[in-house]
N, C-alpha and C. Protein backbone atom coordinates (compact mmCIF):
# COMPACT_ATOMS: atom_id res chain seq x y z
N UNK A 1 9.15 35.87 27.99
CA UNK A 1 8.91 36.11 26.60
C UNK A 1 9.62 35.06 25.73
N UNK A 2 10.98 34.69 26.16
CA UNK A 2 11.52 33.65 25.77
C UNK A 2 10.63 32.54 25.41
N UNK A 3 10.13 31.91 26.50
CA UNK A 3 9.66 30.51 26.75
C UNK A 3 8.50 30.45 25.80
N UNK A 4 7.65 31.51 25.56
CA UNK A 4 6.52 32.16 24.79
C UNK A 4 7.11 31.43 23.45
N UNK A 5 7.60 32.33 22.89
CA UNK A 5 8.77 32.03 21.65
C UNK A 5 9.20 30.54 21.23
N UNK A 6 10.09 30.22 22.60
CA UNK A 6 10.01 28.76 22.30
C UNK A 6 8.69 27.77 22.03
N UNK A 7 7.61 27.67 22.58
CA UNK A 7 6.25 27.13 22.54
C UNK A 7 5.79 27.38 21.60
N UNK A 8 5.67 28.59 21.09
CA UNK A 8 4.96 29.07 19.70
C UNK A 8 6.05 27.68 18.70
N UNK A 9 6.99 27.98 18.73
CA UNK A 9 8.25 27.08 17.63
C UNK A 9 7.34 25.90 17.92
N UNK A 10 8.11 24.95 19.43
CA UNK A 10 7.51 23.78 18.97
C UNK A 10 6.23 23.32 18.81
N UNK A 11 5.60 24.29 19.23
CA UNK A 11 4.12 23.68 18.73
C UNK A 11 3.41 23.74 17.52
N UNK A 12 4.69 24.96 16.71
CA UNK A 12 4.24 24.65 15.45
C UNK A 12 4.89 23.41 14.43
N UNK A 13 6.14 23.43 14.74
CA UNK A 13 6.43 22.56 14.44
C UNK A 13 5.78 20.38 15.04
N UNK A 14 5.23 20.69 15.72
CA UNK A 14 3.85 19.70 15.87
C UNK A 14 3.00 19.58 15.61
N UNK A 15 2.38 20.61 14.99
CA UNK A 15 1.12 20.93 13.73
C UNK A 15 2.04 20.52 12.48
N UNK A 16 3.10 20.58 11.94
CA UNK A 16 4.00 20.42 10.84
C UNK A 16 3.63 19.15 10.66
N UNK A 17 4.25 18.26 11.84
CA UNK A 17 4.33 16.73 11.90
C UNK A 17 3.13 16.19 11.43
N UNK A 18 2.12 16.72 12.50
CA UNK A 18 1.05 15.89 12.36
C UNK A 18 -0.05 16.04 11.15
N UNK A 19 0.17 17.33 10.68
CA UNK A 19 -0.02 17.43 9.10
C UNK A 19 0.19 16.52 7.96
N UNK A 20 1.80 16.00 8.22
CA UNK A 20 2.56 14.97 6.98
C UNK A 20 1.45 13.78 7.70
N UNK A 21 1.19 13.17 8.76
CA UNK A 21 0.63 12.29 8.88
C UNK A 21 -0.37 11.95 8.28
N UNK A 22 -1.50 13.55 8.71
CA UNK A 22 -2.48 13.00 8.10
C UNK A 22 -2.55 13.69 6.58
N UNK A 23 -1.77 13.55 5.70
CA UNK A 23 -2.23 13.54 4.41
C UNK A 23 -1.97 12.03 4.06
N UNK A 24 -1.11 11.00 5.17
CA UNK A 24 -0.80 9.92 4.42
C UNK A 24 -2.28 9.00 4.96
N UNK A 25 -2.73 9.46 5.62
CA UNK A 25 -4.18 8.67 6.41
C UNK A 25 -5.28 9.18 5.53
N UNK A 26 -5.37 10.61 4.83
CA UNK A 26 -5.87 11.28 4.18
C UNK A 26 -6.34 9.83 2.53
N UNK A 27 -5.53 9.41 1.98
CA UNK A 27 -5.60 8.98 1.17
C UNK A 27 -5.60 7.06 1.48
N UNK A 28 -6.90 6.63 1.78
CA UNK A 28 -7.42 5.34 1.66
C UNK A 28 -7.05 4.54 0.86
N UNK A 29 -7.23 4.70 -0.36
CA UNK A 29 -6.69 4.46 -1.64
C UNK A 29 -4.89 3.75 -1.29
N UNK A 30 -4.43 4.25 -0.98
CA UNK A 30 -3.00 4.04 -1.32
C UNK A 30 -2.40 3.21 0.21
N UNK A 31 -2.84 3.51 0.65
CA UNK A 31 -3.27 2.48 2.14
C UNK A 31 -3.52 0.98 2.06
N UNK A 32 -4.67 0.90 0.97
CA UNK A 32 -5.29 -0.55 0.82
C UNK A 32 -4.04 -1.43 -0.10
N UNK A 33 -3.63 -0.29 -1.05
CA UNK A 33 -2.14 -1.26 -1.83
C UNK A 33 -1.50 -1.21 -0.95
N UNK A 34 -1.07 -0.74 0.40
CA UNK A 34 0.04 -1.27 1.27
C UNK A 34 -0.15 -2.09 1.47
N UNK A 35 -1.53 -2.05 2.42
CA UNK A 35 -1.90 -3.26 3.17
C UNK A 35 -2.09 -4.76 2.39
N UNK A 36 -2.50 -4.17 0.89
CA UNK A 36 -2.91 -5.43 0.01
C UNK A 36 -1.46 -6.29 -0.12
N UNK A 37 -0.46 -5.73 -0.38
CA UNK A 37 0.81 -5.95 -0.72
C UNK A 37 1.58 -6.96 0.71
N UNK A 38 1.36 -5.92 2.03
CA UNK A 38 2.10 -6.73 3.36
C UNK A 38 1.00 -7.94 3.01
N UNK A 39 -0.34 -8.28 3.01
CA UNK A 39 -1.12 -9.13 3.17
C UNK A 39 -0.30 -10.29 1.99
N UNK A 40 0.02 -9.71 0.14
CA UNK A 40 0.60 -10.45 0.05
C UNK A 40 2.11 -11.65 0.35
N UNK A 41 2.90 -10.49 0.68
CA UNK A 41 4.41 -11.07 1.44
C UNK A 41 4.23 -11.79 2.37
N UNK A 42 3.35 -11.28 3.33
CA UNK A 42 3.04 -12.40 4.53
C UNK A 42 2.22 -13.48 4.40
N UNK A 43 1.81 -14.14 3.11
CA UNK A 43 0.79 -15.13 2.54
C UNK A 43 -0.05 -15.62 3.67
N UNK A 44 -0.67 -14.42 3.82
CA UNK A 44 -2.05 -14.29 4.46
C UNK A 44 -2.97 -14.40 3.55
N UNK A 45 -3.91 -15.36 3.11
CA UNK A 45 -4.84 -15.24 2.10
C UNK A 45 -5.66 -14.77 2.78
N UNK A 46 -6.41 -15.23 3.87
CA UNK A 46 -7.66 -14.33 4.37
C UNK A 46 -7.34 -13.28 4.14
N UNK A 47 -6.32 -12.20 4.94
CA UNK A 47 -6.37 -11.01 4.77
C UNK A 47 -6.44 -10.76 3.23
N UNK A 48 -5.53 -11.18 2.53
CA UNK A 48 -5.54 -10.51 1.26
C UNK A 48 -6.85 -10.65 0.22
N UNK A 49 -8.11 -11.83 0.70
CA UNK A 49 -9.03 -11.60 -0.19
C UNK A 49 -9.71 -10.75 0.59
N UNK A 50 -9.40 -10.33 2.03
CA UNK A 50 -10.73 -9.50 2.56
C UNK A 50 -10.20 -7.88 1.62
N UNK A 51 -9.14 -8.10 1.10
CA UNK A 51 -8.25 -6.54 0.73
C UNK A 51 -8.48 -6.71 -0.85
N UNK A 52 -9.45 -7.72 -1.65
CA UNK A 52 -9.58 -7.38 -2.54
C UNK A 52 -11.28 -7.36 -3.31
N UNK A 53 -11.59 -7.04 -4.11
CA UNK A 53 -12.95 -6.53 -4.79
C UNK A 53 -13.14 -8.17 -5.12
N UNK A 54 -14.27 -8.67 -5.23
CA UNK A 54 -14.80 -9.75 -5.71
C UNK A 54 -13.99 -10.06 -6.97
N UNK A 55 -14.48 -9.65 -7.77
CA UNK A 55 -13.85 -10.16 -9.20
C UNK A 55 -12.19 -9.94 -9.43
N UNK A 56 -11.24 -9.71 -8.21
CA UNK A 56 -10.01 -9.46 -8.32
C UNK A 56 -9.70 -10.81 -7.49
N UNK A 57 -10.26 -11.12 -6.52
CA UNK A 57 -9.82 -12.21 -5.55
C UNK A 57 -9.22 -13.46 -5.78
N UNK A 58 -9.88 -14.27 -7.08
CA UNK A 58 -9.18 -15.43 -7.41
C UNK A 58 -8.10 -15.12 -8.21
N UNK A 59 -7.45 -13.76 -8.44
CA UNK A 59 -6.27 -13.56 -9.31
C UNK A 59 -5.42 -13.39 -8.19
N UNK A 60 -5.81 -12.38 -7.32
CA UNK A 60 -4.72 -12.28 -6.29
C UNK A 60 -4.38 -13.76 -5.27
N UNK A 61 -5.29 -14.57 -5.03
CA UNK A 61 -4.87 -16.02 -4.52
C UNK A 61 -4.36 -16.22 -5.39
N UNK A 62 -4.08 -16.77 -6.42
CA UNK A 62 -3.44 -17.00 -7.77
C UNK A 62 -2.03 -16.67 -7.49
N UNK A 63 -1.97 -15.26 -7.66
CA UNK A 63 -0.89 -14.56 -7.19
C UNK A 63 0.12 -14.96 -6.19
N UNK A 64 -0.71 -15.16 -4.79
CA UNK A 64 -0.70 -15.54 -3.79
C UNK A 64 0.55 -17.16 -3.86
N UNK A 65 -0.30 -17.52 -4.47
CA UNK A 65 0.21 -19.11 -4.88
C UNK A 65 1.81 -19.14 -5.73
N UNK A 66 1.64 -18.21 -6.18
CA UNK A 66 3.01 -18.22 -7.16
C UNK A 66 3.85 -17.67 -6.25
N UNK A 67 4.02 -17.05 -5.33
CA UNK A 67 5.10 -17.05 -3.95
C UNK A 67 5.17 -17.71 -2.64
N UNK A 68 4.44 -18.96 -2.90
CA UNK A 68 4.64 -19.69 -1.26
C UNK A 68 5.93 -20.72 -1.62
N UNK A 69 6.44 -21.09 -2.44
CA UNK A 69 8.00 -21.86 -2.24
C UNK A 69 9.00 -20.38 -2.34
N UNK A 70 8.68 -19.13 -2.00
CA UNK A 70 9.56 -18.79 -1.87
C UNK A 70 9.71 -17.86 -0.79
N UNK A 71 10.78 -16.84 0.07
CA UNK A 71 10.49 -16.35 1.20
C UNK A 71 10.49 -14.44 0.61
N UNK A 72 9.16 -14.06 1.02
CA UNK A 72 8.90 -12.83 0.64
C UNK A 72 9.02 -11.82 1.43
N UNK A 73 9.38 -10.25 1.37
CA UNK A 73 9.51 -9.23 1.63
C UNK A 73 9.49 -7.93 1.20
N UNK A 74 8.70 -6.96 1.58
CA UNK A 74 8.54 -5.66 0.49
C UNK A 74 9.72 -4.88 1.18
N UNK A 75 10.34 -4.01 0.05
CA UNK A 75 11.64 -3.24 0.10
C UNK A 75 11.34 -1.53 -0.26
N UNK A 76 11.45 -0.91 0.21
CA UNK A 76 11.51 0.90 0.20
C UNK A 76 10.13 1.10 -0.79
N UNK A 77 8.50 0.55 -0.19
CA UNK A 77 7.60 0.11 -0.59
C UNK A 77 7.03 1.63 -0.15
N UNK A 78 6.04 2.65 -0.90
CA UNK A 78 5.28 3.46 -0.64
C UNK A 78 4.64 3.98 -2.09
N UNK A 79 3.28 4.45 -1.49
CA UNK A 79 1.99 4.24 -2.86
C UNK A 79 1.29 5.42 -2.48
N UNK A 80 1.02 6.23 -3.75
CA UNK A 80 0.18 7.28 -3.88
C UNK A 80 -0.92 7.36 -4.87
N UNK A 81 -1.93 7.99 -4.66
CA UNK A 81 -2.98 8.08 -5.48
C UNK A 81 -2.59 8.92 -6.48
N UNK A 82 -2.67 8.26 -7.92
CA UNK A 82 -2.46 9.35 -8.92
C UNK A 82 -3.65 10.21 -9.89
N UNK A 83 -4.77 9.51 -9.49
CA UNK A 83 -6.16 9.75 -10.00
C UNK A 83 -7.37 8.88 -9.79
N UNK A 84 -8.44 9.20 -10.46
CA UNK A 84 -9.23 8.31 -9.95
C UNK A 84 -10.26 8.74 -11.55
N UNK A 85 -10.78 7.45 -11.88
CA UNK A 85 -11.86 7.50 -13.26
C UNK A 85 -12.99 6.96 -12.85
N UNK A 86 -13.94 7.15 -12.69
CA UNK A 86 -15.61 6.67 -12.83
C UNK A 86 -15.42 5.16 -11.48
N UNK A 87 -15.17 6.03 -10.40
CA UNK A 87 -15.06 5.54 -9.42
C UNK A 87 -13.87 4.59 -8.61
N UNK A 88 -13.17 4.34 -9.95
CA UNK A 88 -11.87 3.75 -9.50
C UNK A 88 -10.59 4.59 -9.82
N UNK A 89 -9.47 4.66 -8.45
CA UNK A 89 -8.51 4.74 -7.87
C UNK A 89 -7.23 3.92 -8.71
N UNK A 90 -6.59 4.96 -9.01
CA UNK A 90 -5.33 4.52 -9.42
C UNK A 90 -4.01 4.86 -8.52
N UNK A 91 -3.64 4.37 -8.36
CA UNK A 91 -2.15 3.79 -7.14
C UNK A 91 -1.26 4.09 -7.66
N UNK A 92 -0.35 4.41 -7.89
CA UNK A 92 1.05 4.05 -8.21
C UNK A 92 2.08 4.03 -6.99
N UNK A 93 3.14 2.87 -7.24
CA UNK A 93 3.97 2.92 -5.95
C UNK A 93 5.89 2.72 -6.41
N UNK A 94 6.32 2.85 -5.31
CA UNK A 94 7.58 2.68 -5.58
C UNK A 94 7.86 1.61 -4.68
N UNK A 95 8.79 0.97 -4.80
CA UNK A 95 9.40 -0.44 -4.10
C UNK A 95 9.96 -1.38 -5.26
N UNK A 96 9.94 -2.31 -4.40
CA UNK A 96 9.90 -4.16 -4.91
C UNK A 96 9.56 -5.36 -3.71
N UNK A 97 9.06 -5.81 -4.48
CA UNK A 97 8.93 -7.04 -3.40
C UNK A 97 9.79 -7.81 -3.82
N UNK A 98 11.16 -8.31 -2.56
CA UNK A 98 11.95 -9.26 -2.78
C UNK A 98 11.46 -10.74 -2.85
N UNK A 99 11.61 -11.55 -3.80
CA UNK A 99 11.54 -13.41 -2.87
C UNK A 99 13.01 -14.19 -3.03
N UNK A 100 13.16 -14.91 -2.03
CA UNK A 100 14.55 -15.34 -2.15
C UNK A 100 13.96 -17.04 -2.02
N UNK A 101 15.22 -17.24 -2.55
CA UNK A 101 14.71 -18.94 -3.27
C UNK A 101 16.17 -19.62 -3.18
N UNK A 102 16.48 -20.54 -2.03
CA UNK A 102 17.80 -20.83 -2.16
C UNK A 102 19.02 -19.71 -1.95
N UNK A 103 18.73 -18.88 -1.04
CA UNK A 103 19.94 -17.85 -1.14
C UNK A 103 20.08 -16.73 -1.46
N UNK A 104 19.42 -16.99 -3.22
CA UNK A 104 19.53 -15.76 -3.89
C UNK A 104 17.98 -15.22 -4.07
N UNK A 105 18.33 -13.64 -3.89
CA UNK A 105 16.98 -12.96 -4.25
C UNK A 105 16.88 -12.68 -5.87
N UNK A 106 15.60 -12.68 -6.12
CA UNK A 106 14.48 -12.20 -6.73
C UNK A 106 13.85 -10.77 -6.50
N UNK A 107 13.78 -9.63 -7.72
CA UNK A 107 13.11 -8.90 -7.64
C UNK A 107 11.90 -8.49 -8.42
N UNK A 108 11.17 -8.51 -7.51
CA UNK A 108 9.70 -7.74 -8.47
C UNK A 108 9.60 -6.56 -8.44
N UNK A 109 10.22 -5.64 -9.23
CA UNK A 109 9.66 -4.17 -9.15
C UNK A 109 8.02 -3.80 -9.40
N UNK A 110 7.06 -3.21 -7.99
CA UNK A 110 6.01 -2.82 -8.20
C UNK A 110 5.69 -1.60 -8.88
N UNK A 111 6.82 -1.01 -9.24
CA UNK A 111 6.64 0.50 -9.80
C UNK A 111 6.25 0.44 -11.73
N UNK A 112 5.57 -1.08 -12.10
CA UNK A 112 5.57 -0.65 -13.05
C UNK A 112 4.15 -1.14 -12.89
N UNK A 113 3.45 -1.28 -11.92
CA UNK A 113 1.92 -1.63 -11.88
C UNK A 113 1.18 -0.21 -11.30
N UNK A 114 -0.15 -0.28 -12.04
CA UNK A 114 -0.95 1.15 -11.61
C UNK A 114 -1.86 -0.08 -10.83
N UNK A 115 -2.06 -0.29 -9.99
CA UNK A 115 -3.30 -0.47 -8.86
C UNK A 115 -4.10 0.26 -8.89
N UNK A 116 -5.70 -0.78 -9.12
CA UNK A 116 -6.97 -0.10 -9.35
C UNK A 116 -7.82 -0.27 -8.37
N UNK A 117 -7.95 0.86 -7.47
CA UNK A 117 -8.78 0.74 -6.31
C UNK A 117 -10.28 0.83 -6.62
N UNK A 118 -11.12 0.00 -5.44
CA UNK A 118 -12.76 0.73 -5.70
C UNK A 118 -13.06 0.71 -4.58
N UNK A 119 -14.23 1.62 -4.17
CA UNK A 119 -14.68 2.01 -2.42
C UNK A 119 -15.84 0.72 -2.67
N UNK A 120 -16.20 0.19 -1.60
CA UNK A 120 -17.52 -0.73 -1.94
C UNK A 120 -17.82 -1.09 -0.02
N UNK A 121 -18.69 -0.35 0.41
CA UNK A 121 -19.18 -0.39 1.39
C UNK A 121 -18.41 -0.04 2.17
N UNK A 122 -17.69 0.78 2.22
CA UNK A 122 -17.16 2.07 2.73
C UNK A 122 -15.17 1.38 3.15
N UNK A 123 -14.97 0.21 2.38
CA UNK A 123 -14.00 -0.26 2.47
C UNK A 123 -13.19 0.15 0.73
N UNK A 124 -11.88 0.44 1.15
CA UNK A 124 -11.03 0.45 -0.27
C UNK A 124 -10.63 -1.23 -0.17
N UNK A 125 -10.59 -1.41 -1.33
CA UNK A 125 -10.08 -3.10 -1.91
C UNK A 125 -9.31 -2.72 -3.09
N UNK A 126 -8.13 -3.70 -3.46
CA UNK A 126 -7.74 -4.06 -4.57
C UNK A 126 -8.46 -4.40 -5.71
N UNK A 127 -8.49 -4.45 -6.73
CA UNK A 127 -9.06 -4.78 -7.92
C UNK A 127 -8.86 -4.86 -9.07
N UNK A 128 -6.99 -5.02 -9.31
CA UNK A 128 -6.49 -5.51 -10.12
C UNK A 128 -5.81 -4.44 -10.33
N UNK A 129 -4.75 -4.43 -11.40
CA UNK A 129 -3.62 -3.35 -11.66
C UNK A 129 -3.58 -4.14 -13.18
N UNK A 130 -2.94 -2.33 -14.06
CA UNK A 130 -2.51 -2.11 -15.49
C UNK A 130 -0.69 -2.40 -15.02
C-alpha cells in the first residue's frame, strides 16, 4: 500500500513537471523572440532573417551590424506573450543582452521592447518591436 502511495506522489508530481514544460512550448510566439534574440548574439544572419517577417529583415541585419565589433551575450533572458491584435503577437521579455567592447560591458535592457510577432505559413517570425 505504501509503494502504491509513493507512485501515485511521483507520478504526479511528473505530470506537474511536464505541465510547466508544455505551457512554455505551448506559446510559439515567445519562442521565436528567444530564438530571434540567440540568432541575434550569435550573429547568425541566416538564422536571424529566416526568424524574421519580410518587411522586418533589413532592420534586424541592420541591427545585426551594429553588434559585430562587439562580443555578445543574452543574460536572465525569458519572453511571454502578453496579447495578440489583428493577428499580431506581442512579446514582452525580461533580460539584457550584454556586449563587451574592450573589457567593459554594455547593457541593452530588452525589457523595454514589446516584440511583434506574426504566424505566416505556419512559422512565428519577428517583425519588429514598440
Amino acid at each position: 500500500m505504501r509503494k502504491l502511495a509513493l507512485l501515485v506522489i511521483l507520478l504526479s508530481m511528473l505530470a506537474l513537471s511536464l505541465s510547466a514544460c508544455g505551457s512554455q512550448a505551448a506559446d510559439p510566439a515567445s519562442k521565436a523572440v528567444v530564438d530571434y534574440l540567440n540568432a541575434l548574439v550569435a550573429k547568425d544572419s541566416t538564422k536571424l532573417s529566416a526568424l524574421s517577417c519580410a518587411s522586418w529583415e533589413s532592420s534586424a541585419l541592420l541591427e545585426l551590424d551594429s553588434l559585430q565589433a562587439v562580443k555578445t551575450r543574452l543574460d536572465g533572458v525569458s519572453c511571454k506573450t502578453s496579447g495578440t491584435t489583428s493577428g499580431t503577437s506581442q512579446v514582452n521579455c525580461q533580460g539584457r543582452i550584454l556586449a563587451t567592447y574592450n573589457g567593459e560591458d554594455q547593457t541593452l535592457d530588452i525589457s523595454a521592447r514589446t516584440y511583434q510577432v506574426v504566424q505566416q505559413g505556419g512559422d512565428y517570425l519577428v517583425c519588429g518591436y514598440k
